[in-house]
C-alpha atoms as a PDB file:
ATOM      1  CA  UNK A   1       2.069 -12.789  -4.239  1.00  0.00           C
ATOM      2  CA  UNK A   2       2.944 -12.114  -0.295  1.00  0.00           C
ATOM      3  CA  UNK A   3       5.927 -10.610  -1.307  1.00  0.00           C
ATOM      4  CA  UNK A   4       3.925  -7.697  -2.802  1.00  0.00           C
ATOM      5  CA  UNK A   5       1.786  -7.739  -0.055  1.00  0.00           C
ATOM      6  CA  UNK A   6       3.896  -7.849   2.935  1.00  0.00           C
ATOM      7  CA  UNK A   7       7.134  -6.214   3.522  1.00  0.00           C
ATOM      8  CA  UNK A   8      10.606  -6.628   6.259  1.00  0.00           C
ATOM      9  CA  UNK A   9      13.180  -4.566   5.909  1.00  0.00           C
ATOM     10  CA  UNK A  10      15.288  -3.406   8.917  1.00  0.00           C
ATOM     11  CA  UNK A  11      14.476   0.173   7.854  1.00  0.00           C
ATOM     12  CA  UNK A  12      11.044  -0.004   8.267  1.00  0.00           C
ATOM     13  CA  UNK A  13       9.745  -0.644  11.876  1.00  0.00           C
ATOM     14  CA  UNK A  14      12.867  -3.065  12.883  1.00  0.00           C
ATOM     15  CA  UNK A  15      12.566  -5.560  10.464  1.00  0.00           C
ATOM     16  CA  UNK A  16       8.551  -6.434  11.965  1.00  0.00           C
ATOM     17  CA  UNK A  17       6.541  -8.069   8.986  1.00  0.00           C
ATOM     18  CA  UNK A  18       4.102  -4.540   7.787  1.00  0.00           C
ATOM     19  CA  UNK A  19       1.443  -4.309   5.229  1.00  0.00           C
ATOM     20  CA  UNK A  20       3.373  -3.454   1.799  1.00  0.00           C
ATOM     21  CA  UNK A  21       3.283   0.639   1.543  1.00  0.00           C
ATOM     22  CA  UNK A  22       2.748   1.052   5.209  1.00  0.00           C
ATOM     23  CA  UNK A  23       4.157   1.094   8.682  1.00  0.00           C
ATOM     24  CA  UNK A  24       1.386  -1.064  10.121  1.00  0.00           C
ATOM     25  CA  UNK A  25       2.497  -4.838  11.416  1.00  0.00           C
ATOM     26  CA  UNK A  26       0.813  -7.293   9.960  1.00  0.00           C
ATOM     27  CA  UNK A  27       0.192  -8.343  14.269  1.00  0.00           C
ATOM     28  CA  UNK A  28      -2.354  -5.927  14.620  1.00  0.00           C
ATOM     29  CA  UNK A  29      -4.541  -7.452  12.163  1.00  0.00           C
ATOM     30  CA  UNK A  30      -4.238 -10.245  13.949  1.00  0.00           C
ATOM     31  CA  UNK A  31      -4.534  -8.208  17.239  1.00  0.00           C
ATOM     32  CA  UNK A  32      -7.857  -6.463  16.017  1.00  0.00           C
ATOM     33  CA  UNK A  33      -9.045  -9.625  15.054  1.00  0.00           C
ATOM     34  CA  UNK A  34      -8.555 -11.983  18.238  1.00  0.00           C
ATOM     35  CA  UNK A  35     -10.029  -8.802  20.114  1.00  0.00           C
ATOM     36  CA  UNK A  36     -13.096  -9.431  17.865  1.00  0.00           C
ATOM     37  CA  UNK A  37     -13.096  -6.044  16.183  1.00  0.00           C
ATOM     38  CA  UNK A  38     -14.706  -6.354  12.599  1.00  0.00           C
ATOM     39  CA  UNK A  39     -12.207  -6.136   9.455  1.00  0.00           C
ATOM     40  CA  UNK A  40     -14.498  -2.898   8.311  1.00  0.00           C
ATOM     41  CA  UNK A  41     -13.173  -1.486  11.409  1.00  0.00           C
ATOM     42  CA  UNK A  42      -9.679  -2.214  11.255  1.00  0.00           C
ATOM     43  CA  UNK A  43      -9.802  -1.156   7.464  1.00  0.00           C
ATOM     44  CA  UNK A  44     -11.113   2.540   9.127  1.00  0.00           C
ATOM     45  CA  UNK A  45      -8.647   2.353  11.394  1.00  0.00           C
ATOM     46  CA  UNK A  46      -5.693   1.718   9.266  1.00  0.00           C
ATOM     47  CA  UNK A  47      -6.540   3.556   6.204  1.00  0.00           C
ATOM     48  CA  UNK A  48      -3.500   2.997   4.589  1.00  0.00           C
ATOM     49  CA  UNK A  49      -3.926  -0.678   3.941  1.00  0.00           C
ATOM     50  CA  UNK A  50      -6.392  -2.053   1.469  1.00  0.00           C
ATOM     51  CA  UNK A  51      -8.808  -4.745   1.739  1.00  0.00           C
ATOM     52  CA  UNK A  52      -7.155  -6.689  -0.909  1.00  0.00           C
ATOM     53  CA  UNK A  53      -3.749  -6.533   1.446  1.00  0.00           C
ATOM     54  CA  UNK A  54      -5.630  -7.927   4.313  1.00  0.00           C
ATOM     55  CA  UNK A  55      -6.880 -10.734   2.163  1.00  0.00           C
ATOM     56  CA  UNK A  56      -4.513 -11.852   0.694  1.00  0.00           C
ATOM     57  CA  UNK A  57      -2.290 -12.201   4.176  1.00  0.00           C
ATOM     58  CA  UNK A  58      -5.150 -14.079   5.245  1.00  0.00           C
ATOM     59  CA  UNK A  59      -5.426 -16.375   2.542  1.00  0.00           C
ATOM     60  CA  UNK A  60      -1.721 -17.211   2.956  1.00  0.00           C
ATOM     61  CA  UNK A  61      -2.122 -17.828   6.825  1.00  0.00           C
ATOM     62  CA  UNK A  62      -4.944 -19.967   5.744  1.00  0.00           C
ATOM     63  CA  UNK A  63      -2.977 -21.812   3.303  1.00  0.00           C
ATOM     64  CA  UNK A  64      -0.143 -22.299   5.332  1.00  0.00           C
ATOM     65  CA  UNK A  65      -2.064 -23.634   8.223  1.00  0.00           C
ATOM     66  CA  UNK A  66      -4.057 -26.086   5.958  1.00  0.00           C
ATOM     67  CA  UNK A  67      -0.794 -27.072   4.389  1.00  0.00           C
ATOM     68  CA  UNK A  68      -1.579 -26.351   0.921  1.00  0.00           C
ATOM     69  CA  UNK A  69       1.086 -22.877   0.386  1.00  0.00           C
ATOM     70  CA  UNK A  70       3.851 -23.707  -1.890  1.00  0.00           C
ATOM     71  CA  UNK A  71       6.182 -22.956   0.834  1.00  0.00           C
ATOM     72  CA  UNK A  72       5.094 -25.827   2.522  1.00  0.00           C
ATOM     73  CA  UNK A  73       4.668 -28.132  -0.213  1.00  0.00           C
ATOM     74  CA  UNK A  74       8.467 -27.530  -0.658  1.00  0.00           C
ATOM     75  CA  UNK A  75       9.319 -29.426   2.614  1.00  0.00           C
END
C-alpha cells in the first residue's frame, strides 16, 4: 500500500521520499502540518497530490509509531 503511495528513486528529487506521481516530499506535509496549516490548505497548495495520498502516509506514520505496521511486526 505505501509503495503505491510514496515513491524514491534517485531520478526524482535525489532519492527524497515524494508523493507517488509528484515531485512533492512527503517533508512538507509534515512541514505544513507542524506549522499548523490545515490539510485543505496543503491539498490547495499541492494540487497534484490527492487526499487519499496524504492519508494513507499518515496512517502508516501512525501505524508505525503505535507499532502495529507489518514492518514492525517483522522485527
Amino acid at each position: 500500500m505505501v509503495d503505491d503511495v510514496i515513491n524514491r528513486d534517485p531520478e526524482i528529487m535525489g532519492d527524497t521520499p515524494v508523493f507517488c506521481g509528484t515531485r512533492v516530499p512527503i517533508r512538507v506535509l509534515w512541514d505544513h502540518l507542524e506549522a499548523g496549516i490545515p490539510l485543505a490548505e496543503f491539498l490547495a497548495d499541492y494540487p497534484t497530490v490527492q487526499r487519499e495520498q496524504v492519508t494513507a502516509v499518515l496512517k502508516h506514520a501512525a501505524e508505525i509509531l503505535l507499532g502495529e505496521s507489518s514492518e514492525t511486526s517483522a522485527r
